[in-house]
Protein backbone atom coordinates (compact mmCIF):
# COMPACT_ATOMS: atom_id res chain seq x y z
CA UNK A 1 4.49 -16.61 -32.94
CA UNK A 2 4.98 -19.37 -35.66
CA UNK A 3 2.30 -21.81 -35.57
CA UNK A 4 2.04 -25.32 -37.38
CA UNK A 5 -0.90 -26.70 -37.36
CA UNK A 6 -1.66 -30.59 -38.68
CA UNK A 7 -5.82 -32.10 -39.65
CA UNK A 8 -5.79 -35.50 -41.05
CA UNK A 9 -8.60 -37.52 -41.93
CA UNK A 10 -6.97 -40.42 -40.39
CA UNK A 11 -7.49 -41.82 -36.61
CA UNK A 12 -5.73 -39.93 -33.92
CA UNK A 13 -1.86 -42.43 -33.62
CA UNK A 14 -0.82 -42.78 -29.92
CA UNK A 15 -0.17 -39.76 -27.83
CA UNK A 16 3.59 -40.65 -27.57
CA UNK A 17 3.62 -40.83 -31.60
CA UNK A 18 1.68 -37.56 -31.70
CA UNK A 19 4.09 -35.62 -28.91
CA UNK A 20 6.76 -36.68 -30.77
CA UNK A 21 5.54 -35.78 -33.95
CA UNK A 22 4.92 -31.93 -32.76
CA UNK A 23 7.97 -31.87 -31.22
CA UNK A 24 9.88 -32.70 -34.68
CA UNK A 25 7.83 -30.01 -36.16
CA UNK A 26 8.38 -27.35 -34.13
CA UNK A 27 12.07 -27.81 -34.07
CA UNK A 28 11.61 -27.93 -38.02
CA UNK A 29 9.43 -24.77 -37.78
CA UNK A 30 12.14 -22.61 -35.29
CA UNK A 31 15.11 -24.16 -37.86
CA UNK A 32 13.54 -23.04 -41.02
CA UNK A 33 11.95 -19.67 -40.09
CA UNK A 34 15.33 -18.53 -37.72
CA UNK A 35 13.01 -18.21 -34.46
CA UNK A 36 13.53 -19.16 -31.30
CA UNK A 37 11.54 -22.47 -30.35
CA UNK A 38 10.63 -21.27 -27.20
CA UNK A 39 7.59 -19.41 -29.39
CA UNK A 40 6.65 -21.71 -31.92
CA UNK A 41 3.37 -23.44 -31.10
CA UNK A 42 1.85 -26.99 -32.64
CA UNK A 43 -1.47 -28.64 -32.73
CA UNK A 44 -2.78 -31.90 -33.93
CA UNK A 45 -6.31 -33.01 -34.73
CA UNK A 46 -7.13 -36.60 -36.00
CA UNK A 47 -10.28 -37.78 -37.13
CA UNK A 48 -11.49 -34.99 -38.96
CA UNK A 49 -13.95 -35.88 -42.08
CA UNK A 50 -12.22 -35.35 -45.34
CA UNK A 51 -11.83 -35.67 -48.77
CA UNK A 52 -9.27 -34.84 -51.04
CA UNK A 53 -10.11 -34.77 -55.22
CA UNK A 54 -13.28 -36.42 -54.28
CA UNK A 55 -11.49 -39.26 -52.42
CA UNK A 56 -11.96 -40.22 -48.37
CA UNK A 57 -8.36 -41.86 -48.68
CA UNK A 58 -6.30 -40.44 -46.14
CA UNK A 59 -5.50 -36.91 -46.41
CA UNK A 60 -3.93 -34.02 -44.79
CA UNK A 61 -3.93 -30.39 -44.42
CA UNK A 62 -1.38 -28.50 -42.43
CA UNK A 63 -1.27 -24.93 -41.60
CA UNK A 64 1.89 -22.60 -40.83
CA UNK A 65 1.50 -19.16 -39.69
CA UNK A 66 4.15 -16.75 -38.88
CA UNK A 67 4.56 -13.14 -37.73
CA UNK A 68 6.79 -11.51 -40.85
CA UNK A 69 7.56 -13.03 -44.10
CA UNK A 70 8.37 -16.91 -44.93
CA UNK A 71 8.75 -15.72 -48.44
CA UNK A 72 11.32 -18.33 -50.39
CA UNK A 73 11.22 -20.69 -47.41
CA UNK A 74 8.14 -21.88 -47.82
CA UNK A 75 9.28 -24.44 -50.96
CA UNK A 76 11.81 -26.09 -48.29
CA UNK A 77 9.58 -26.20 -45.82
CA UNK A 78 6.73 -27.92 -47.75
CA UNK A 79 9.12 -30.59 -48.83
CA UNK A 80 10.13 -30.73 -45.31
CA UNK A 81 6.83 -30.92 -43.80
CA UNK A 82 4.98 -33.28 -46.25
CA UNK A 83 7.92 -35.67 -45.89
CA UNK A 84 7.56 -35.26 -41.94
CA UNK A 85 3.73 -36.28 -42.14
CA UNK A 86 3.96 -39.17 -44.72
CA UNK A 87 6.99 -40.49 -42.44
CA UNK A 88 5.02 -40.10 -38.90
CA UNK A 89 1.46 -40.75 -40.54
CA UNK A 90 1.83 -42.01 -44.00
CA UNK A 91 -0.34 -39.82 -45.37
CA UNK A 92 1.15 -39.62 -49.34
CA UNK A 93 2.71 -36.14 -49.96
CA UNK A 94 0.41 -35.80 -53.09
CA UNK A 95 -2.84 -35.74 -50.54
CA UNK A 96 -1.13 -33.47 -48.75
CA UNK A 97 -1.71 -29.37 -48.68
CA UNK A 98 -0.34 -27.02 -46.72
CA UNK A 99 -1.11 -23.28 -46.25
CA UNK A 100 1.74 -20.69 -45.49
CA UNK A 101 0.36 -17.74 -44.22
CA UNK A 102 2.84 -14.26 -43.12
CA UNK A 103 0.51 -12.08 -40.15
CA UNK A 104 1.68 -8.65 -39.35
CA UNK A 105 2.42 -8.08 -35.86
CA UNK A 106 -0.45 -6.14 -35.43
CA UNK A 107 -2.65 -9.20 -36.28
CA UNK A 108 -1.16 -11.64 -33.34
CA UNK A 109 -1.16 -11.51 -29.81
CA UNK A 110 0.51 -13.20 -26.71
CA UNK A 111 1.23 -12.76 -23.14
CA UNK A 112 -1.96 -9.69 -23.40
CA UNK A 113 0.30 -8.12 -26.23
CA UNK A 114 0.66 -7.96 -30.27
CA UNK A 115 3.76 -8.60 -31.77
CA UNK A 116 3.36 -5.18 -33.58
């Protein structure tokens, strides 16, 4: 159910950096939100045309999505994140947004299901 999703403007790194990128954030992601792994999901898209306060420099957006309420987590978990992405990508944290969004149960599916 929680999702993290990272778009950068820069070119796609190797698939080994990438894999092991996801995998760092979706351990982050189960850690920080108290959720088993086994349901968090990642994805990674490089590439993507961009700008950031008018500026093609590299950028990145990253989007996490959970079933429930991240509430007071999300200020760790941006610190967390951005310093994750400059670290892997180098992207600076200050071209860097990320959008926390809660879904109710209702609102996301899996296995043919919802989660509400």
């Amino acid at each position: 159910m929680p999702l993290i999703k990272v778009q950068t403007s820069l070119p796609t790194p190797d698939k080994a950096d990438v894999e092991a990128m996801l995998k760092a954030l979706s351990s982050s992601l189960a850690t920080h939100l108290g959720k088993p792994e086994a349901y968090v999901m990642t994805a990674f898209e490089g590439d993507v045309p961009m700008t950031f306060g008018g500026s093609t420099d590299p950028v990145c957006y990253i989007e996490i999505k959970s079933v429930g309420t991240m509430g007071a987590k999300t200020k760790t978990m941006s610190q967390d994140f951005c310093a994750q992405v400059e670290g892997t990508l180098g992207v600076p944290q200050n071209r860097t947004y990320i959008e926390f969004a809660d879904a109710a149960g209702a609102m996301w599916g899996w296995n043919g299901k919802t989660f509400g």
